[in-house]
Protein backbone atom coordinates (compact mmCIF):
# COMPACT_ATOMS: atom_id res chain seq x y z
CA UNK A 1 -1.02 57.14 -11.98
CA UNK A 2 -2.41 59.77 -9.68
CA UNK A 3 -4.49 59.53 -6.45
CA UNK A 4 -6.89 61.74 -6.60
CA UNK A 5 -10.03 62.34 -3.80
CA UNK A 6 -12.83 60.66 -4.68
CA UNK A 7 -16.38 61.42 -3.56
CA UNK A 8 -18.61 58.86 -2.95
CA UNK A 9 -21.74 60.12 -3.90
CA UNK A 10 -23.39 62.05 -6.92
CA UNK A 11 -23.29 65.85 -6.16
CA UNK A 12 -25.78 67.45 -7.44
CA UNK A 13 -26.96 70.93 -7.25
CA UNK A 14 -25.50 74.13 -6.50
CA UNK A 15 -24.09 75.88 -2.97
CA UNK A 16 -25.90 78.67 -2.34
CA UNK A 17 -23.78 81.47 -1.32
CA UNK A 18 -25.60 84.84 0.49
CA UNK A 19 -24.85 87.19 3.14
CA UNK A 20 -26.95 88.43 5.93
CA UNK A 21 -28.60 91.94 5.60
CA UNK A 22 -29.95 94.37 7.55
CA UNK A 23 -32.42 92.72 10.29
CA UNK A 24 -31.96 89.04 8.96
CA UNK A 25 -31.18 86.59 11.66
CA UNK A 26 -29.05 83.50 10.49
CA UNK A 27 -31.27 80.98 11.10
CA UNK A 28 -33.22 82.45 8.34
CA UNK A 29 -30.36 81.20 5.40
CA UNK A 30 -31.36 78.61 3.57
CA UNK A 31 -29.73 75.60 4.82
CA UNK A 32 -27.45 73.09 2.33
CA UNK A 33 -26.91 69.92 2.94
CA UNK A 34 -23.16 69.30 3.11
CA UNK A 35 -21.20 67.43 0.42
CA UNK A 36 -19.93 64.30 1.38
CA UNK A 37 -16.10 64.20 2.52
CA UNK A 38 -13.91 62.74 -0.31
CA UNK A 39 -12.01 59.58 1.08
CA UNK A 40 -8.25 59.71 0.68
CA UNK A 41 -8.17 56.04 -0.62
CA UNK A 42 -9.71 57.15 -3.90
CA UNK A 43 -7.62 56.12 -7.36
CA UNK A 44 -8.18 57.57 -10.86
CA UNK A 45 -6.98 54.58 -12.76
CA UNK A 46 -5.55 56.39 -16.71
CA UNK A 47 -5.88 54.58 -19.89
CA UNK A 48 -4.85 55.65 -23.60
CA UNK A 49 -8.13 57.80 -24.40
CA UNK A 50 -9.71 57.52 -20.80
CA UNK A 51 -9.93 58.04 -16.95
CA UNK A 52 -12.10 56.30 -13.99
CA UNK A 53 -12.03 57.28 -10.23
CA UNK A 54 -12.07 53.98 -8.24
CA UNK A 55 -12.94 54.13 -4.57
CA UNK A 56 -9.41 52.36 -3.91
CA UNK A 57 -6.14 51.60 -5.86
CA UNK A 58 -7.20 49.07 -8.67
CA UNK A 59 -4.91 46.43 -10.67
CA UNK A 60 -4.40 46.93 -14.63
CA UNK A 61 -4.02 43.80 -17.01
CA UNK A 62 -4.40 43.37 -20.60
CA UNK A 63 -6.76 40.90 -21.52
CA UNK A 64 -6.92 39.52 -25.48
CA UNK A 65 -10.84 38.48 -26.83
CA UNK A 66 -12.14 35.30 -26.14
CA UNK A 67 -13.94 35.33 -29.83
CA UNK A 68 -12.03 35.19 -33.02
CA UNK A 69 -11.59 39.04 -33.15
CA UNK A 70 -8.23 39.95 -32.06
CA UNK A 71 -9.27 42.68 -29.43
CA UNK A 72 -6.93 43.62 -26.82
CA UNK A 73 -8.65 44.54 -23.53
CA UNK A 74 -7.58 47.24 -21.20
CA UNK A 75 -8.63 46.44 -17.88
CA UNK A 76 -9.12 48.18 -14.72
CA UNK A 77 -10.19 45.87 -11.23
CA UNK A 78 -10.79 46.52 -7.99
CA UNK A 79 -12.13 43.80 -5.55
CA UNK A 80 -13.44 44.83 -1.84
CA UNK A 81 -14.89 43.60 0.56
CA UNK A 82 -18.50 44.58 0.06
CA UNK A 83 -18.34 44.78 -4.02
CA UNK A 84 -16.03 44.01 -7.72
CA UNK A 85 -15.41 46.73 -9.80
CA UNK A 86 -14.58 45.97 -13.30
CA UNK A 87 -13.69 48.84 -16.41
CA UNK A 88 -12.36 48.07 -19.60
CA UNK A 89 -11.47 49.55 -22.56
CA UNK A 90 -11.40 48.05 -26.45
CA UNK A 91 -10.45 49.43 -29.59
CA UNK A 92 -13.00 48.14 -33.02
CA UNK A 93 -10.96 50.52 -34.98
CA UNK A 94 -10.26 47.89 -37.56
CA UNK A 95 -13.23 45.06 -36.56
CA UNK A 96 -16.44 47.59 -37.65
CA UNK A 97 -18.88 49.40 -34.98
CA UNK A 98 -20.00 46.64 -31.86
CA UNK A 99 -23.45 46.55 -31.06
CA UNK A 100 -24.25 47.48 -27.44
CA UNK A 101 -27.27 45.30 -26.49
CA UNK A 102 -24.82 42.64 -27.75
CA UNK A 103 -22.51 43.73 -25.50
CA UNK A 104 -24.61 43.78 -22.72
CA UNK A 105 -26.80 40.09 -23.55
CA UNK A 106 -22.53 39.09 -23.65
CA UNK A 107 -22.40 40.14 -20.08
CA UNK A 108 -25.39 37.97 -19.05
CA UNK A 109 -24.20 34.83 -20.72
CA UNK A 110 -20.93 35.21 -19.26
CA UNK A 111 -22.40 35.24 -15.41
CA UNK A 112 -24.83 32.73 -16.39
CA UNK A 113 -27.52 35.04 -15.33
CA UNK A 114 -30.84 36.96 -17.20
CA UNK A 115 -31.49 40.70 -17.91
CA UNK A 116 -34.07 41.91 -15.87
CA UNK A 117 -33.99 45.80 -16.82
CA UNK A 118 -31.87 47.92 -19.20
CA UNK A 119 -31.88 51.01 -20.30
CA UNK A 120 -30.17 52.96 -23.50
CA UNK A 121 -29.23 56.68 -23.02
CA UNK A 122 -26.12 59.17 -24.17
CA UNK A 123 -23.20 59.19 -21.80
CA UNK A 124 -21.13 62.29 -22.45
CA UNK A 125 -22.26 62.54 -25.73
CA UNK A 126 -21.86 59.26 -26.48
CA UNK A 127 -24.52 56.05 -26.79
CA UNK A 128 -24.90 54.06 -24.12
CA UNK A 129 -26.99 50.82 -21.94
CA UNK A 130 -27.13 49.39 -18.66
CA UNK A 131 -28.77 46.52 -17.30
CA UNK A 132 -28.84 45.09 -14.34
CA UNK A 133 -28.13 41.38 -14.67
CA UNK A 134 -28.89 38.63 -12.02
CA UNK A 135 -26.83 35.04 -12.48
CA UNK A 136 -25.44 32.98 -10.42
CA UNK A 137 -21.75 33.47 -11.36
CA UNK A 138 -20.97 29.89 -11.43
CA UNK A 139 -21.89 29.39 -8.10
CA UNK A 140 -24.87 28.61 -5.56
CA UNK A 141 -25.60 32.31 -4.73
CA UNK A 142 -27.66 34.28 -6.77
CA UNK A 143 -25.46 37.94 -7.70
CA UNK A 144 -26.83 41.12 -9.22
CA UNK A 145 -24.65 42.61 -11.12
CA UNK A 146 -24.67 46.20 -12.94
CA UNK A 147 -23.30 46.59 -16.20
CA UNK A 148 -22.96 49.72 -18.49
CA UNK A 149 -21.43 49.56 -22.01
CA UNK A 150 -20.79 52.88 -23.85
CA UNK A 151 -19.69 53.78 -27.62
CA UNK A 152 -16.96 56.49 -27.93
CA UNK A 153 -16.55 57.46 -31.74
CA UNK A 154 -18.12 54.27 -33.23
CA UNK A 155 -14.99 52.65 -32.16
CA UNK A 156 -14.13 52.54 -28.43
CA UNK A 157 -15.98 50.25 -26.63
CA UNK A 158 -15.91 50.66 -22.69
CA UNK A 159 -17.78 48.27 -20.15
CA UNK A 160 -18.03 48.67 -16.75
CA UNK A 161 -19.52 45.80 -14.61
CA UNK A 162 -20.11 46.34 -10.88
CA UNK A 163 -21.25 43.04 -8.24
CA UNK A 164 -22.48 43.47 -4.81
CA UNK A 165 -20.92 40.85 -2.59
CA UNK A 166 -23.49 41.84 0.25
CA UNK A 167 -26.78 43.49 0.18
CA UNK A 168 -27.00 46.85 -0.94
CA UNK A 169 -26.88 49.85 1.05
CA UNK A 170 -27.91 53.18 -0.04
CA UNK A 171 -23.95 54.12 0.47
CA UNK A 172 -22.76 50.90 -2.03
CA UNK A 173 -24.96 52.61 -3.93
CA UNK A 174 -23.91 55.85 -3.94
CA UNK A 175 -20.13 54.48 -4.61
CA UNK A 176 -21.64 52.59 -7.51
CA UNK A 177 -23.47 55.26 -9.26
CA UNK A 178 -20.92 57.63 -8.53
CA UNK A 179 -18.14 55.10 -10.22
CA UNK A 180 -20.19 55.00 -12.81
CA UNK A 181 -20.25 58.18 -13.14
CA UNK A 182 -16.41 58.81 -12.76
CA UNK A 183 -15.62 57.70 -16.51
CA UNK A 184 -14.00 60.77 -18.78
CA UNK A 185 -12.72 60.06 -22.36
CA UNK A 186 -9.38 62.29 -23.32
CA UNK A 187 -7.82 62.35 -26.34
CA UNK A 188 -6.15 59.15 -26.98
């Protein structure tokens, strides 16, 4: 596996290059907000099929199903200070096409906690939810907890499951979304 730079927030838009002419002072260039620096601590984590940029080096198991499907999990985790990232990656090629809301009412069970908003929407081309799920994780303090499921070719299911340890900040944010975000599929 490969470091690679991450950058911690979505960037969006596009840098805006022009020159100066004839009897135009500087000050008059339209200004651009600067990108955020990458950190040097970023990790792309590589599966068979997939990538994800974590915002630190993350750990790689195998995990089998809990239910009587024999699923083998590829899993991706990364635990910080502030927040627990979580990605994995599960071939139905021979167990039919899983259902994402039951994914994601799954999720909820599992951290003892309720869905209080989801959404469903096309990730790279490919079906998708989120929900954002609050629990109590089997212990006395309530957690909120983000997770995303998405459907690659009817038959790759990924989930990725972010917690806040602390309160949110608009940067935990940014790293979240921009995690997210981070997930390519390659040719497996």
């Amino acid at each position: 596996m490969r470091r690679t730079r991450f950058a911690p927030a979505l960037l969006a838009g596009a840098l805006l290059l022009t020159g100066c002419g004839e009897g135009e002072a500087p000050e008059a260039l339209p200004s651009v907000t600067p990108e955020p620096s990458p950190t040097s601590t970023a990790f792309t984590a590589k599966g068979k099929g997939y990538s994800i940029v974590f915002p630190e080096a993350a750990r790689n198991t195998k995990e089998r199903a809990k239910t009587g499907l024999k699923l083998t999990y590829d899993v991706w985790t990364l635990r910080t200070e502030n927040a627990d990232f979580s990605s994995s990656r599960a071939s139905y090629a021979n167990h039919g096409k899983p259902n994402l809301r039951d994914a994601l009412n799954s999720a909820a069970r599992q951290t003892g906690g309720r869905i209080t908003n989801s959404r469903t929407f096309t990730y790279r081309g490919s079906p998708a939810i989120e929900g954002t799920i609050v629990g109590a994780l089997k212990s006395d303090r309530e957690a909120r907890v983000t997770a995303r499921y998405i459907l690659v070719d009817g038959k790759f299911l990924f989930g990725l499951i972010y917690r806040a340890k602390v309160k949110a900040t608009a940067e935990m944010k940014q790293t979240r979304d921009a995690w997210l975000n981070s997930l390519r599929f390659t040719k497996a």
